[in-house]
Protein backbone atom coordinates (compact mmCIF):
# COMPACT_ATOMS: atom_id res chain seq x y z
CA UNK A 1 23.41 18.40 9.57
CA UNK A 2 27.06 16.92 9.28
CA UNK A 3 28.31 16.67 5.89
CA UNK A 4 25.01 17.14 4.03
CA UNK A 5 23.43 14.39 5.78
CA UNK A 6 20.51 15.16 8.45
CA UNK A 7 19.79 12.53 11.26
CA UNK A 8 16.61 12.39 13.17
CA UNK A 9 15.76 10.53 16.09
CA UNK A 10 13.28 10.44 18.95
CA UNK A 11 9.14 10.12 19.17
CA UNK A 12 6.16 11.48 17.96
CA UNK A 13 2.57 11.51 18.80
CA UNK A 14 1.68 12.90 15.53
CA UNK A 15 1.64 11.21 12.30
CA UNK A 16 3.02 13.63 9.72
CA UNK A 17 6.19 15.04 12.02
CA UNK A 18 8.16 12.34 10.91
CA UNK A 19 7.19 13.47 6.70
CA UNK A 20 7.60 16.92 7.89
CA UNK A 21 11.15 16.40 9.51
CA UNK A 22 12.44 14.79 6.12
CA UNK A 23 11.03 17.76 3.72
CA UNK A 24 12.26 20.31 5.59
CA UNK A 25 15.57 18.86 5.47
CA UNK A 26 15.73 18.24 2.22
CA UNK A 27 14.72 21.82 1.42
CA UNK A 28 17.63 22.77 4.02
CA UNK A 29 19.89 21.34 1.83
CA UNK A 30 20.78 18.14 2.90
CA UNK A 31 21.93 15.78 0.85
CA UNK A 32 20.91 12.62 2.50
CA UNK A 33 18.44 12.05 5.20
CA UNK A 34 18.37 9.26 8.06
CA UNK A 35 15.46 10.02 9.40
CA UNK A 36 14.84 6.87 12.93
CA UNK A 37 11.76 9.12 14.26
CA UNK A 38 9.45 6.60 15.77
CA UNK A 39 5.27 7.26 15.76
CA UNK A 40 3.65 6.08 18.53
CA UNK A 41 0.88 2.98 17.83
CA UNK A 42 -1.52 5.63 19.02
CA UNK A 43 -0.91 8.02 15.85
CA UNK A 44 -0.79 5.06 13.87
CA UNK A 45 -4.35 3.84 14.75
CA UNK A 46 -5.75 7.31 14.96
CA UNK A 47 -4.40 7.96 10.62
CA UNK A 48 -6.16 4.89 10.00
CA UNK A 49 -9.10 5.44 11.69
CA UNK A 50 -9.72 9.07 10.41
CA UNK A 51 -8.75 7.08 6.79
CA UNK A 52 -11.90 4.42 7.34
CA UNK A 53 -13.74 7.07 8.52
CA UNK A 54 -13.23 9.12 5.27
CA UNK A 55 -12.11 12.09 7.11
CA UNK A 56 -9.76 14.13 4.70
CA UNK A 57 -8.44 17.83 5.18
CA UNK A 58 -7.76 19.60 2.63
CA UNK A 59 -5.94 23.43 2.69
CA UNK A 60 -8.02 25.63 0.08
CA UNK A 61 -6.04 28.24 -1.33
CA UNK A 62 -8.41 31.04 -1.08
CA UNK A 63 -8.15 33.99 -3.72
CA UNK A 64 -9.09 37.70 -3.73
CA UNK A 65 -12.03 36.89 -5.98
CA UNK A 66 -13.34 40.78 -5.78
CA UNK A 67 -10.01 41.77 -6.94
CA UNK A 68 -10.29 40.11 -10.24
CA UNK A 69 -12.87 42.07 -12.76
């Protein structure tokens, strides 16, 4: 990071690295990000397959349900 401003570049076979990259930035402090990441076709096609299929994740928070009485 130069002056409050992050730059990314480079590949990715995953999807969400190039999301990730940005937010974590951000919550670095910078001010502006350039973010030139490119996703591979592959990652591309496999997000939109798993969204026709209807495959979703979802992260459950889970609580300490005994503890509460």
């Amino acid at each position: 990071m130069q002056g409050g401003v992050a730059t990314f570049t480079g590949k990715t076979d995953v999807l969400q690295h190039k999301g990730t990259a940005t937010r974590l930035a951000k919550n670095a402090g910078a001010v502006k990000v350039v973010n030139h990441i490119e996703v591979s076709d592959a990652a591309k096609e496999k997000a939109a397959s798993n969204l026709d299929g209807g495959r979703r994740r979802a992260q459950v928070k889970r609580s300490d349900v005994a503890g509460r009485q």
